[in-house]
N, C-alpha and C. Protein backbone atom coordinates (compact mmCIF):
# COMPACT_ATOMS: atom_id res chain seq x y z
N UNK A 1 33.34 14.69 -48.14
CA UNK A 1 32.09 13.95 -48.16
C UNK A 1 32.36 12.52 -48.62
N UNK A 2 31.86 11.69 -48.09
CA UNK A 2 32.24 9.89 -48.25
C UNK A 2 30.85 9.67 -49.29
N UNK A 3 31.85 8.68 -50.01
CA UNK A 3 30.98 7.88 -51.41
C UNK A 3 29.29 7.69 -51.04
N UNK A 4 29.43 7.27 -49.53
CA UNK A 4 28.41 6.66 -49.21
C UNK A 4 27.15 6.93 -48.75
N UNK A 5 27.40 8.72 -49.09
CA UNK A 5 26.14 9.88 -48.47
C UNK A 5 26.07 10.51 -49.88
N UNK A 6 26.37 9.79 -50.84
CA UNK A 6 25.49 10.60 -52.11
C UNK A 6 24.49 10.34 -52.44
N UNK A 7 23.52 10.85 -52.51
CA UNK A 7 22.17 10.39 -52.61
C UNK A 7 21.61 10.24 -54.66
N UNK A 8 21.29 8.91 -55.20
CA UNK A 8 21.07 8.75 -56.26
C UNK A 8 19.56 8.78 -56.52
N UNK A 9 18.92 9.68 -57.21
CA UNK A 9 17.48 9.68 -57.78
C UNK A 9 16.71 8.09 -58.00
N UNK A 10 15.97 7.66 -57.74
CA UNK A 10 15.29 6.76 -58.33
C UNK A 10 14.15 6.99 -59.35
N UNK A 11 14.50 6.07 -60.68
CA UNK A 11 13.75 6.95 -61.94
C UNK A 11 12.01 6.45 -61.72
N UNK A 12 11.15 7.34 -62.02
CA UNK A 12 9.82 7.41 -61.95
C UNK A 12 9.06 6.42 -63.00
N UNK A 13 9.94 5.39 -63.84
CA UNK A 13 9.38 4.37 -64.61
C UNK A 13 10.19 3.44 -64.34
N UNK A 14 9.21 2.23 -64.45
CA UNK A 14 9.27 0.83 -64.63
C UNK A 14 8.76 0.08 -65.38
N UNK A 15 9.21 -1.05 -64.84
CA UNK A 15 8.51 -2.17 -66.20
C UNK A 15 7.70 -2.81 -64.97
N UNK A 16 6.83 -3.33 -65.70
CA UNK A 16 5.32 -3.61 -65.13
C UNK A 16 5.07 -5.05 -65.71
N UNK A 17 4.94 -6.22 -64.54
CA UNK A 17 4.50 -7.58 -65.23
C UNK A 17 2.87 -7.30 -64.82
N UNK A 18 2.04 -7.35 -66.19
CA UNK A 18 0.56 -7.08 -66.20
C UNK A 18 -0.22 -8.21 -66.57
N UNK A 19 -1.33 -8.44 -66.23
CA UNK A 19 -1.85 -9.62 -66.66
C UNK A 19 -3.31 -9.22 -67.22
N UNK A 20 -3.93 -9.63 -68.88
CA UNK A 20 -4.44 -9.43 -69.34
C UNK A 20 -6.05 -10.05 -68.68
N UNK A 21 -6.87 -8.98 -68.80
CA UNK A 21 -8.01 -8.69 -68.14
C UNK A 21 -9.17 -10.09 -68.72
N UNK A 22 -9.02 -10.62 -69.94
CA UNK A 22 -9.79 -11.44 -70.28
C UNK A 22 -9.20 -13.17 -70.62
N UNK A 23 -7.92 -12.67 -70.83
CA UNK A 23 -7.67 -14.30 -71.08
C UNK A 23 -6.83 -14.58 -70.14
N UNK A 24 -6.19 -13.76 -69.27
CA UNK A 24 -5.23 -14.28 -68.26
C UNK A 24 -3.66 -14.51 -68.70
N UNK A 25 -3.33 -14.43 -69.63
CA UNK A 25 -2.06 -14.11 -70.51
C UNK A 25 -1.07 -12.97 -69.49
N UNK A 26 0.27 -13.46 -69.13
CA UNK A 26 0.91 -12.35 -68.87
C UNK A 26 1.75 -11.36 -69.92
N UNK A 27 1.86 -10.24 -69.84
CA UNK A 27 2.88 -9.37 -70.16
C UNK A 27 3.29 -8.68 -69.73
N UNK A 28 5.09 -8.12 -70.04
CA UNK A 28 5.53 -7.27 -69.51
C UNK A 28 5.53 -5.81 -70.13
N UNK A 29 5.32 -4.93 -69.60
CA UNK A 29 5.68 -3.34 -70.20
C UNK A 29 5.95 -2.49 -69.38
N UNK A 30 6.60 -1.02 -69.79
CA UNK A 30 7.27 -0.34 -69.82
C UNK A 30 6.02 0.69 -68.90
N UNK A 31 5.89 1.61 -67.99
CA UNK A 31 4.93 2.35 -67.41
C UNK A 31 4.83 3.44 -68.42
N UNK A 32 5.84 3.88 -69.32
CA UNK A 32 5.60 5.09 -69.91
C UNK A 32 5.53 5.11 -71.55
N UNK A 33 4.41 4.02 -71.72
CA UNK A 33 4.45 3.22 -73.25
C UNK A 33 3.89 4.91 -74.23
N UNK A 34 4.90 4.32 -75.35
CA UNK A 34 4.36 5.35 -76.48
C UNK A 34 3.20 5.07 -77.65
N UNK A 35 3.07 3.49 -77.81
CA UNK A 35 2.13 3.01 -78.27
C UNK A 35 0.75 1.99 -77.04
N UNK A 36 -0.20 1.99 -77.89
CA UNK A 36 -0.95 0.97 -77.55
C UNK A 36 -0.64 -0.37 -77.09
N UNK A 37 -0.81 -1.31 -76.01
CA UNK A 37 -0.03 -2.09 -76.39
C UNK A 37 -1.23 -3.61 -76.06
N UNK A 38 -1.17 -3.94 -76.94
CA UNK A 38 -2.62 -5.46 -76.83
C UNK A 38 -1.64 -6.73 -76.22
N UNK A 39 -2.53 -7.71 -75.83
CA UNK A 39 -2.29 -8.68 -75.43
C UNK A 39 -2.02 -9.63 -76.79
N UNK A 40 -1.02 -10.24 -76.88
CA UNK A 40 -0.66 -11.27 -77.66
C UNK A 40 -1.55 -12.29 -78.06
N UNK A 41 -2.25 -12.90 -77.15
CA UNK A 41 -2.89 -14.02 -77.24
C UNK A 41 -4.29 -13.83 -77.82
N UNK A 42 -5.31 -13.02 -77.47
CA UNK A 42 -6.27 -12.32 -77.23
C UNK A 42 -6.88 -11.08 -78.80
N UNK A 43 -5.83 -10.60 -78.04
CA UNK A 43 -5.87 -9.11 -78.95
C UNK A 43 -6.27 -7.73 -77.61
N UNK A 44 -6.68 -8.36 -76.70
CA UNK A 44 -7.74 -6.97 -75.73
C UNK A 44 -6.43 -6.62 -75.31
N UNK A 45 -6.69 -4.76 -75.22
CA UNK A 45 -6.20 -3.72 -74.86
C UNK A 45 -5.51 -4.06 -73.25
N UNK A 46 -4.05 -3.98 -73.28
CA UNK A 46 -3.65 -4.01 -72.24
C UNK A 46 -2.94 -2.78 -71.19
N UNK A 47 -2.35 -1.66 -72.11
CA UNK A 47 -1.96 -0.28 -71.63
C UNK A 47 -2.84 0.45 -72.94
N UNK A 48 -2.82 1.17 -72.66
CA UNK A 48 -3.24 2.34 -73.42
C UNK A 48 -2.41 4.00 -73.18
N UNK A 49 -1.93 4.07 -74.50
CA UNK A 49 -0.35 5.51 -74.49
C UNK A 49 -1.84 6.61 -74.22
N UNK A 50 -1.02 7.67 -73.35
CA UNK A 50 -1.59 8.98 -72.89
C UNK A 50 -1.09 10.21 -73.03
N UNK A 51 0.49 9.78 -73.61
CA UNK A 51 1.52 10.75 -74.06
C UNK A 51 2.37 10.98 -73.13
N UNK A 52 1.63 10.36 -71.70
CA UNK A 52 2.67 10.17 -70.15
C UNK A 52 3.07 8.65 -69.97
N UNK A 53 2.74 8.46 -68.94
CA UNK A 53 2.20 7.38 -68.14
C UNK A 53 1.21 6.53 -69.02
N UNK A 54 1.21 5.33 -69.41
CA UNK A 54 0.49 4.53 -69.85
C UNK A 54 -1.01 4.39 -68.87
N UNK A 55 -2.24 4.26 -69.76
CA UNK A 55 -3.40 3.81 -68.52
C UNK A 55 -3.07 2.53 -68.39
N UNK A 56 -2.85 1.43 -67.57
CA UNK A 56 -2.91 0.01 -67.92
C UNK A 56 -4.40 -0.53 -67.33
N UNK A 57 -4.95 -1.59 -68.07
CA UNK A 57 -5.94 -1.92 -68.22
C UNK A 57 -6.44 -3.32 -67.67
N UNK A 58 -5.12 -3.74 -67.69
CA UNK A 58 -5.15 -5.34 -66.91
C UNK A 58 -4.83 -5.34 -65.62
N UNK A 59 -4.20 -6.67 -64.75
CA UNK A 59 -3.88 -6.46 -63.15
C UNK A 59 -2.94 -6.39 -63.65
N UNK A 60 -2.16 -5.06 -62.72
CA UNK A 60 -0.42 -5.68 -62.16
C UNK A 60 0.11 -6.44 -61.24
N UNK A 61 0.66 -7.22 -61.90
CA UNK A 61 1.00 -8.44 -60.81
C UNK A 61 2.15 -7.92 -60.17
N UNK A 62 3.55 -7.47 -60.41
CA UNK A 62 4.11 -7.35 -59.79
C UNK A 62 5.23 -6.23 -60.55
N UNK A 63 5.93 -4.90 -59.97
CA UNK A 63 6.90 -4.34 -60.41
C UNK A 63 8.02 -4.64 -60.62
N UNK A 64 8.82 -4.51 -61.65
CA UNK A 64 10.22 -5.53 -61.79
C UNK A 64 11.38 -4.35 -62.25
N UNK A 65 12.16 -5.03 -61.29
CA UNK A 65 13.39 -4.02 -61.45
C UNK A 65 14.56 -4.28 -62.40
């Protein structure tokens, strides 16, 4: 079998550039946050921990690898 037919999993989390719902502030996080995580600038709720998958609360602008 050649190197080039092994097939590698791609992992089910990322990091997430999000942009906060009231002041427009970006941040980056993690999809599978264990805490709360607020906006810097602000203070408003930007993910919220679920014990999975973070809810996120702001836009995602874009997934980053």
């Amino acid at each position: 079998m050649r190197r080039s037919n092994i097939m590698v999993p791609k992992p089910h989390s990322n990091f997430l550039s999000v942009q906060c719902s009231k002041c427009g502030e970006k941040v980056v996080i993690f999809t599978y946050s264990t805490t709360d995580i607020e906006c810097k600038a602000c203070g408003q709720l930007v993910a919220k921990k679920t014990g999975g998958k973070a809810n996120i609360m702001g836009k995602v602008l874009s997934v980053l690898d």
